[in-house]
Protein backbone atom coordinates (compact mmCIF):
# COMPACT_ATOMS: atom_id res chain seq x y z
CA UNK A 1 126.20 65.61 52.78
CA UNK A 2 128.65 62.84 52.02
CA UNK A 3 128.21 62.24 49.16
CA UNK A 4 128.88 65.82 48.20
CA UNK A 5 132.23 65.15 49.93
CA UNK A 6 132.78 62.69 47.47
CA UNK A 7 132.03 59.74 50.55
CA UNK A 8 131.02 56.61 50.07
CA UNK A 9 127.73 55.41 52.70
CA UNK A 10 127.22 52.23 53.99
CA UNK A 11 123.64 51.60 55.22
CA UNK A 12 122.61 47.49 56.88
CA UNK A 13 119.01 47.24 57.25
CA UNK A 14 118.58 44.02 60.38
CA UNK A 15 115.94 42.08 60.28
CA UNK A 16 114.50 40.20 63.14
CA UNK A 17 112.60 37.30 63.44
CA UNK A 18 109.20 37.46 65.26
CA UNK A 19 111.08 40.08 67.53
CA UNK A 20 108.35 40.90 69.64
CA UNK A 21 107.25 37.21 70.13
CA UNK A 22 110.81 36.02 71.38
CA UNK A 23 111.51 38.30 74.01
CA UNK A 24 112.49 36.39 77.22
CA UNK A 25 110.64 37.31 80.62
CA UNK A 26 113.06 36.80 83.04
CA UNK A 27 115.97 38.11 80.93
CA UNK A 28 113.47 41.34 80.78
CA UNK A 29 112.74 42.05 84.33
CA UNK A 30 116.50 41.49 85.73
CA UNK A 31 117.16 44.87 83.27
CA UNK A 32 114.31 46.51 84.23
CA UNK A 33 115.50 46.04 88.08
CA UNK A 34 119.18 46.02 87.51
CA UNK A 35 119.45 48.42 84.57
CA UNK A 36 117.06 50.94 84.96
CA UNK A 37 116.40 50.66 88.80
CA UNK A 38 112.36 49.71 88.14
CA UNK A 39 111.50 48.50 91.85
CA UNK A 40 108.75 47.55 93.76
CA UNK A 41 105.11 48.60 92.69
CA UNK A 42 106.37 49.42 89.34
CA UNK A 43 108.51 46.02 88.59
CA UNK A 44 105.14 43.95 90.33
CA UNK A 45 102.94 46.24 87.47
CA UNK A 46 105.33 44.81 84.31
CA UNK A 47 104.82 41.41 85.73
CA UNK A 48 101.71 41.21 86.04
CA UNK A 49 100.91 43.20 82.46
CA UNK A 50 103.50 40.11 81.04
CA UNK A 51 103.03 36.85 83.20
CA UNK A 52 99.93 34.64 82.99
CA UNK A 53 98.78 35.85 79.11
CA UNK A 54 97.04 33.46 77.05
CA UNK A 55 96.60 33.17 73.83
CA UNK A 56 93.91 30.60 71.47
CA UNK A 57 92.93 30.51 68.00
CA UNK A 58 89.52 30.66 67.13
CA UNK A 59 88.10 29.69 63.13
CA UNK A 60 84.52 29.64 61.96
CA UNK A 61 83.16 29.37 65.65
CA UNK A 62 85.81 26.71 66.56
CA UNK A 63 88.15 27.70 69.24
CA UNK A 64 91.21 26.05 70.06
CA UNK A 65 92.35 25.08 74.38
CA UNK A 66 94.14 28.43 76.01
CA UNK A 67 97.78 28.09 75.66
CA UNK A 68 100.17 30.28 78.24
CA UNK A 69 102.13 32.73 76.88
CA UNK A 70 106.13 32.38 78.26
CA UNK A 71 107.69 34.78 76.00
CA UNK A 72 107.16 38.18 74.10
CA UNK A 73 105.32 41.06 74.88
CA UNK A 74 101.84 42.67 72.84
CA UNK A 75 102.01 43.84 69.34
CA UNK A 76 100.15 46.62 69.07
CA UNK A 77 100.27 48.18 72.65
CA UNK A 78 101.68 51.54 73.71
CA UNK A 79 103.92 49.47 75.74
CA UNK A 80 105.04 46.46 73.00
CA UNK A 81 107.80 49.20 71.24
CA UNK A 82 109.19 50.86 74.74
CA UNK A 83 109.65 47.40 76.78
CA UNK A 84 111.30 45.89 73.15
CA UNK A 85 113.78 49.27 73.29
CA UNK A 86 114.71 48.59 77.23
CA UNK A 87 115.12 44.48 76.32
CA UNK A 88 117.79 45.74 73.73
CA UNK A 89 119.29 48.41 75.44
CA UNK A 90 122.85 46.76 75.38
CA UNK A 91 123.00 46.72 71.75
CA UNK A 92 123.99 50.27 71.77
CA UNK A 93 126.96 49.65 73.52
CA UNK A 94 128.04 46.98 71.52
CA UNK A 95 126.92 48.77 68.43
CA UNK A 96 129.55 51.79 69.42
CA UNK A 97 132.68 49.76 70.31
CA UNK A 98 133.11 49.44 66.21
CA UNK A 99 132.51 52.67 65.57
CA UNK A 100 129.33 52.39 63.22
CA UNK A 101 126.24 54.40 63.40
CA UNK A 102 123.00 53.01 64.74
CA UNK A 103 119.49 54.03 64.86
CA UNK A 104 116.64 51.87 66.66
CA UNK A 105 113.13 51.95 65.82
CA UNK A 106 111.44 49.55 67.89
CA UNK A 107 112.20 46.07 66.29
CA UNK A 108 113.93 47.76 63.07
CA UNK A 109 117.61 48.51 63.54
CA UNK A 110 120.16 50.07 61.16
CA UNK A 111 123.86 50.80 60.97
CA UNK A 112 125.21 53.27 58.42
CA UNK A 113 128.38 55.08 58.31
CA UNK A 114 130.18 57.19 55.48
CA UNK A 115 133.98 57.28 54.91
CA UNK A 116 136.57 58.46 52.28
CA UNK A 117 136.44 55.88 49.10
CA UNK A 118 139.79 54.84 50.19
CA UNK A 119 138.96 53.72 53.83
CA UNK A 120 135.64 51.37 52.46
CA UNK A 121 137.42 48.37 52.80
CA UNK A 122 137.99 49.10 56.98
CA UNK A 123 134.38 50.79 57.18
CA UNK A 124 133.00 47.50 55.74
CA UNK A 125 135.59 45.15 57.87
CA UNK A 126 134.12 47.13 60.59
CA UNK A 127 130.33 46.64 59.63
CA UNK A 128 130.84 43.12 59.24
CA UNK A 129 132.37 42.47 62.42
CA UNK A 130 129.55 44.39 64.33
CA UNK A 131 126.97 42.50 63.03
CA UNK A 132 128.58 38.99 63.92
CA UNK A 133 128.81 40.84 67.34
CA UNK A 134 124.55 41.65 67.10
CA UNK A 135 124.10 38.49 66.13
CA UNK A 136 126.03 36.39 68.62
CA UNK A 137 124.03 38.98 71.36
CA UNK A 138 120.88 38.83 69.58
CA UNK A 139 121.34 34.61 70.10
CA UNK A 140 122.45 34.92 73.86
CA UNK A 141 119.25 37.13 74.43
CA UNK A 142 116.59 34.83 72.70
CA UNK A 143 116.57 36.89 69.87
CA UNK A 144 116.90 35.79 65.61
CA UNK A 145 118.63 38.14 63.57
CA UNK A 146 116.92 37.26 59.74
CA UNK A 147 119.99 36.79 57.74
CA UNK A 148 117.48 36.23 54.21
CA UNK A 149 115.80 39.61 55.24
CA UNK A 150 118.68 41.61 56.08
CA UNK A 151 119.07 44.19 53.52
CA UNK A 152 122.51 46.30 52.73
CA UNK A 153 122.44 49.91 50.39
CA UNK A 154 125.88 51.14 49.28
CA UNK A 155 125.74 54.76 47.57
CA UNK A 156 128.20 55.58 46.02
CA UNK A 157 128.29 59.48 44.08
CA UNK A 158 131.29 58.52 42.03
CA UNK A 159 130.91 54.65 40.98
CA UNK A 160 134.02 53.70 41.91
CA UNK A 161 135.43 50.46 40.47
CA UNK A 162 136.22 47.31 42.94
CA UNK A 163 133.92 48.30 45.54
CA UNK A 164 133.09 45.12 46.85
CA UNK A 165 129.53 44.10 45.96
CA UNK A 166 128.37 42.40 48.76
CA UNK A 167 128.62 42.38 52.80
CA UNK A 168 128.83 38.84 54.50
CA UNK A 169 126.51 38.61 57.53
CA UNK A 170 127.10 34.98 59.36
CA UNK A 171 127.57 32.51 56.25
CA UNK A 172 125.36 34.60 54.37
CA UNK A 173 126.24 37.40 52.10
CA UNK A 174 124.38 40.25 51.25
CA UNK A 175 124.75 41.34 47.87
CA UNK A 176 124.10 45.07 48.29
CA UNK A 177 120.69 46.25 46.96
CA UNK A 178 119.98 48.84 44.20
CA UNK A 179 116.84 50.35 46.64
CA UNK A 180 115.75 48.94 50.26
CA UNK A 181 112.68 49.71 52.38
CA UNK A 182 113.44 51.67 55.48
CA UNK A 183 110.58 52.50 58.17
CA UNK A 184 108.03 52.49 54.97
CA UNK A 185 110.60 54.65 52.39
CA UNK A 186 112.23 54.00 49.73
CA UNK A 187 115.93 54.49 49.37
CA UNK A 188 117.75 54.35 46.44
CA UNK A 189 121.69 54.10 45.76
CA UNK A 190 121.15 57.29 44.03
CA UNK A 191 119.26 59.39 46.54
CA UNK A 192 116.85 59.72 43.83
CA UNK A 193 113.73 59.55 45.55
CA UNK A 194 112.14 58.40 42.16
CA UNK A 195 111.23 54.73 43.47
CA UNK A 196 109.54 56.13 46.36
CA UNK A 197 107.41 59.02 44.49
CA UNK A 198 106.21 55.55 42.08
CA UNK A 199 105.38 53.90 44.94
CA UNK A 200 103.14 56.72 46.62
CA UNK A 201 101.09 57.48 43.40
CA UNK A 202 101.00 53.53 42.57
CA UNK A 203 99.32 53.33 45.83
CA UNK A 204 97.45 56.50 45.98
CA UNK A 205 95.93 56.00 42.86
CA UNK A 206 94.59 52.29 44.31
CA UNK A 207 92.57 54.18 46.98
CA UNK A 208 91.13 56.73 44.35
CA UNK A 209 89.84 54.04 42.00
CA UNK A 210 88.37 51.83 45.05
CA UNK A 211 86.82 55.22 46.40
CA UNK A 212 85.35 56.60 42.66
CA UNK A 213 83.90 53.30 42.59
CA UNK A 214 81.39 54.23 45.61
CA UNK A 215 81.62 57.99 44.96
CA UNK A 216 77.89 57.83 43.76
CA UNK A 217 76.48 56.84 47.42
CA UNK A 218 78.94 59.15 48.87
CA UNK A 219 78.39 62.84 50.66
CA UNK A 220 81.13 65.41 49.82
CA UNK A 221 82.13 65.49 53.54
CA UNK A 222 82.62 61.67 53.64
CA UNK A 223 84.36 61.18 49.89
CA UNK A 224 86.45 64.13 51.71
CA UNK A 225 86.78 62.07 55.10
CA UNK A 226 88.16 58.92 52.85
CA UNK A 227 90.35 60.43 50.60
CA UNK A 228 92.33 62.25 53.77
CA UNK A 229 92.71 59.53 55.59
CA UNK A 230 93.67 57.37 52.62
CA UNK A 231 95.45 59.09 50.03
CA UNK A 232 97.06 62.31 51.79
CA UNK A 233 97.89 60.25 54.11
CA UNK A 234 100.33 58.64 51.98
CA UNK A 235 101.43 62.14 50.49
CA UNK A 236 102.36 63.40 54.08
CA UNK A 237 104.05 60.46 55.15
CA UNK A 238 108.20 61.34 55.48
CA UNK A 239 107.41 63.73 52.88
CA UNK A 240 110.19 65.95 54.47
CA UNK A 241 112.51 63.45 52.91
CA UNK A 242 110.98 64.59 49.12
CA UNK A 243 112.24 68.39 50.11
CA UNK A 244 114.63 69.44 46.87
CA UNK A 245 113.49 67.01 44.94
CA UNK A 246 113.32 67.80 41.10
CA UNK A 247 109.69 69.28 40.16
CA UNK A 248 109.11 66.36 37.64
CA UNK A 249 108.59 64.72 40.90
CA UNK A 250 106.94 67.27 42.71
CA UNK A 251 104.48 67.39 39.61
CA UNK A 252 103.57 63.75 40.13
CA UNK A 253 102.38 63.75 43.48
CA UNK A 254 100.65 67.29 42.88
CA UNK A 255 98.62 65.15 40.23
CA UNK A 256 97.58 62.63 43.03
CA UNK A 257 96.07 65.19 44.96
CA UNK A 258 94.40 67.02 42.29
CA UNK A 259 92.62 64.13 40.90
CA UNK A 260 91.44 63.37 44.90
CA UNK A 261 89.77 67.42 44.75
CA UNK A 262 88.51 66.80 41.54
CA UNK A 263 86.97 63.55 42.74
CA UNK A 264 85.21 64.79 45.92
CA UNK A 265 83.54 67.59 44.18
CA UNK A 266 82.83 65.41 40.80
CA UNK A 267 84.19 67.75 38.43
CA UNK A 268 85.95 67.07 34.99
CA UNK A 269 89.74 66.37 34.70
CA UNK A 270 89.25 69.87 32.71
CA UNK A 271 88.08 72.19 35.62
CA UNK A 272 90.48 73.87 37.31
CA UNK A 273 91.74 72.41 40.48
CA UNK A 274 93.00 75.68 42.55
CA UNK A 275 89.60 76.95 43.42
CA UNK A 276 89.00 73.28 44.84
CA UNK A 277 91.90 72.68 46.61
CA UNK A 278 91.66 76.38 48.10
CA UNK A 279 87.96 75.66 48.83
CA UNK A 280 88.75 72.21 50.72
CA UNK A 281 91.91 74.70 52.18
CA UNK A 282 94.40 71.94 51.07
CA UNK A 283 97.89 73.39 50.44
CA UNK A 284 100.01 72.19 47.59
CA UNK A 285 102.53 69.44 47.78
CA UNK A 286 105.44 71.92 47.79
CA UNK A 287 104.35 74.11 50.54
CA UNK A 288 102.94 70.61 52.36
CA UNK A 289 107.04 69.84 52.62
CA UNK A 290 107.30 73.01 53.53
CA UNK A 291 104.76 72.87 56.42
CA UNK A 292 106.54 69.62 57.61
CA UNK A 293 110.13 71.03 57.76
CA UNK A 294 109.31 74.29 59.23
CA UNK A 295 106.89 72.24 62.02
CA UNK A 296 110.23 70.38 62.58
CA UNK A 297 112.38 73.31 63.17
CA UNK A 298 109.85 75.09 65.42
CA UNK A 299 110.21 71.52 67.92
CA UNK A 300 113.77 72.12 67.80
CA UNK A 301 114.04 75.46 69.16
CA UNK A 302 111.01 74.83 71.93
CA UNK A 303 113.11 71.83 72.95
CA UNK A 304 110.62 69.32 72.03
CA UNK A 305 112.52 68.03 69.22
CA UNK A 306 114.60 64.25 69.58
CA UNK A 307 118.24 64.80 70.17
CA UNK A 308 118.90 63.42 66.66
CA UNK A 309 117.46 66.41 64.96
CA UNK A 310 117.95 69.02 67.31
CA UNK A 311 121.78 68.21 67.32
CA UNK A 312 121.96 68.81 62.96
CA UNK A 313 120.84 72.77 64.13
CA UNK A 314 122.50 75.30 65.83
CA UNK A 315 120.96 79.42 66.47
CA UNK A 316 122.69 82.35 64.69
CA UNK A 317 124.44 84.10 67.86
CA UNK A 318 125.91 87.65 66.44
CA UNK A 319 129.43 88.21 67.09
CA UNK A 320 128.47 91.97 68.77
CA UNK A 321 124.87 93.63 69.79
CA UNK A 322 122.74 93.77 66.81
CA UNK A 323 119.07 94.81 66.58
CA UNK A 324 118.26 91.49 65.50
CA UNK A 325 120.12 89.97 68.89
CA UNK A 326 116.73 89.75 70.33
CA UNK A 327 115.58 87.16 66.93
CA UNK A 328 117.40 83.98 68.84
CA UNK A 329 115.29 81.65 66.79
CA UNK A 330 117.27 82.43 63.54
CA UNK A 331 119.36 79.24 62.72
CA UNK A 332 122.60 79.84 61.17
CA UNK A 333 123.07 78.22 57.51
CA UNK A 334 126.22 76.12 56.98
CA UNK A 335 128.30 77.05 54.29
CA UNK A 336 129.24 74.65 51.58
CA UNK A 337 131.65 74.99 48.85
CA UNK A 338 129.84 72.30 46.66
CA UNK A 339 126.10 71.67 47.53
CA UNK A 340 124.28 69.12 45.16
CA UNK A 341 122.32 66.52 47.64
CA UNK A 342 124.18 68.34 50.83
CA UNK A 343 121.27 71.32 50.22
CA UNK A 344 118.63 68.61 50.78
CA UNK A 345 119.34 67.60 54.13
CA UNK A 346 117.70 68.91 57.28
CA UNK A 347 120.98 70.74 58.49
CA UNK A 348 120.98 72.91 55.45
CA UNK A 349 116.99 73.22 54.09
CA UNK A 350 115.91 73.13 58.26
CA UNK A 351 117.54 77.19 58.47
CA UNK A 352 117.09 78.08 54.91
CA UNK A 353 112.90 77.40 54.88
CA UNK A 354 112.97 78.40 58.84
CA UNK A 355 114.36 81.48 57.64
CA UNK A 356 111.82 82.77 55.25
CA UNK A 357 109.18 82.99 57.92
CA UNK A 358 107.96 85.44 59.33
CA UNK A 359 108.95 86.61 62.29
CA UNK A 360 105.40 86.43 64.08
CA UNK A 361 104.72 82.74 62.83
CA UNK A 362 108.77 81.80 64.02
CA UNK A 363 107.87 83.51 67.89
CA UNK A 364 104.52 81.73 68.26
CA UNK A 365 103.81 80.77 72.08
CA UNK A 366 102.32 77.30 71.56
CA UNK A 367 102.92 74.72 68.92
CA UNK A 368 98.98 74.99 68.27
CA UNK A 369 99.40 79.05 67.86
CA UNK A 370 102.68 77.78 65.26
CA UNK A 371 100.86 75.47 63.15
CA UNK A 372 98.02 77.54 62.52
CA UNK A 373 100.03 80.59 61.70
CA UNK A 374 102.12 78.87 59.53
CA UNK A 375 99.24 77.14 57.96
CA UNK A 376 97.99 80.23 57.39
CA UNK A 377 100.79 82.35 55.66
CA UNK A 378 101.68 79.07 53.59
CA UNK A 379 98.04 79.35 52.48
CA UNK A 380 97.86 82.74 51.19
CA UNK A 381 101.26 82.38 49.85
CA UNK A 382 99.72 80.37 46.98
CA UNK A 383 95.84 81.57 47.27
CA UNK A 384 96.03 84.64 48.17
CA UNK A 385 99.48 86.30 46.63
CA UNK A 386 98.47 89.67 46.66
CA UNK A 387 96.91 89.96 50.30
């Protein structure tokens, strides 16, 4: 959306050092008590689950003596992510006092912000500052912030000359990168998508040669089993991010998950792959986006959605009694003068494909009763036109 306002964006990707590893105990349960009013029975539960671990390493039947564990908490557990959020609660407020936007995922934090071309060289002032202000936190609180690792992504719709080409982060600068990695996707300075479609099928294809190697001593249902979990795994993963897209793209991943029907039934690359993928009752990659974005919308208006999506909606309300007053789940479109990658975010492709339902599939009861609905109509939408 800003770059179709002509805006320059600004995304830092931090990267921590052993984050989990370094957290400080005592430094943990003062906020738990102080912060967040955990008392009692509940405070005595975290200290126990934290104090007193021990940790050894064990090689070819060699082990070595138990060493206590004074810091950190579990990788791995259901708890490791939420205690690691509470430990850097502060940040937040820190983060807002310079007017850059933040998002926290567990151990992986970014800032981003987007600004007129002309007001860059405060936006990035201001970016730089903040992070000296993470950092200097991030040191008081037993934390590392990985200067090496810390990645910066400038996109820019109008290459504008003497943009500055780097960020400096401590004594470190950060020349800004042509694509990063964020939470397992791509990004490009383009909003291309392109590097992260080559990176799905690069992978995807991987799992389909390891599995055709061991197709012959494989059952349908388990060559099935191996290629879900394996390869469409990778085709659903943020594929909501892929929405508008141009069909070259599409077409790529589309020929991923043909060759994975046409490898659990052992057919040619010559037989034609709707009757498989209709008898496995796989949709297409399009209407898989589709699926994703519409199951997105549907937690959004049952209030089950995270405040950072359900806040980039809003419902149609009618300006006098219509016969449609009693449709509340209609989101209202925004209107854009210029749309070119504004009509691929959630805000705009969220009401348009929410829309298009019908209304029995947008009124379900249950999430369950939504998904299978939807599931459904997208299904005979491409198998069944005509029914």
């Amino acid at each position: 959306t800003a770059s179709d306002d002509g805006q320059v964006s600004l995304l830092t990707l931090l990267d921590l050092s052993a984050a989990f590893d370094t957290i400080d105990h005592d430094i943990l349960f003062h906020r738990l008590e102080h912060v967040f009013g955990i008392q009692n029975s509940a405070l005595s539960f975290f200290r126990s689950y934290l104090t007193e671990r021990k940790q050894m390493v064990s090689i070819s039947g060699y082990s070595s003596n138990p060493s206590t564990l004074l810091h950190g908490v579990p990788q791995g557990s259901v708890l490791g992510p939420i205690l690691f959020l509470l430990y850097t609660q502060p940040l937040s407020q820190i983060i807002d006092r310079h007017s850059v936007s933040h998002s926290e995922f567990a151990d992986d934090s970014q800032l981003y912000d987007s600004v007129p071309r002309e007001q860059f060289d405060s936006l990035l002032s201001n970016m730089q500052s903040c992070v000296d202000d993470v950092k200097l936190w991030m040191t008081q609180n037993k934390l590392q912030l990985n200067e090496g690792k810390t990645e910066a992504l400038l996109i820019d719709p109008q290459n504008s000359p003497n943009l500055p080409l780097s960020i400096t982060i401590g004594q470190n600068d950060i020349c800004f990168s042509r694509s990063v990695r964020n939470l397992g996707v791509i990004f490009d300075d383009k909003l291309s998508m392109k590097q992260q479609v080559s990176k799905i099928c690069q992978s995807a294809y991987l799992e389909l040669r390891r599995i055709s190697s061991i197709r012959h001593v494989l059952t349908v249902d388990a060559t099935k089993t191996l290629v879900t979990s394996l390869v469409l795994s990778r085709l659903d993963y943020c594929n909501s991010l892929l929405s508008g897209i141009p069909q070259q793209l599409i077409d790529k991943l589309q020929k991923v998950q043909n060759c994975s029907a046409r490898l659990i039934f052992k057919t040619s690359k010559c037989t034609h792959v709707s009757p498989l993928l209709a008898k496995l009752h796989w949709l297409p990659i399009a209407q898989r986006i589709n699926y994703k974005i519409s199951s997105l919308c549907y937690d959004v208006v049952s209030d089950t959605a995270p405040l950072y999506l359900s806040d980039l909606l809003c419902l149609y309300v009618p300006s006098r009694s219509l016969r449609s007053s009693a449709d509340t789940r209609i989101f209202r479109i925004p209107t854009r003068k210029k749309k070119f990658q504004g009509q691929r975010a959630f805000s705009h492709l969220g009401p348009v494909t929410w829309n298009k339902l019908p209304y029995s599939v947008r009124h379900a009861q249950t999430q369950s009763q939504f998904k299978t609905q939807l599931k459904t109509t997208l299904f005979r939408s491409v198998y069944e036109p005509d029914s």
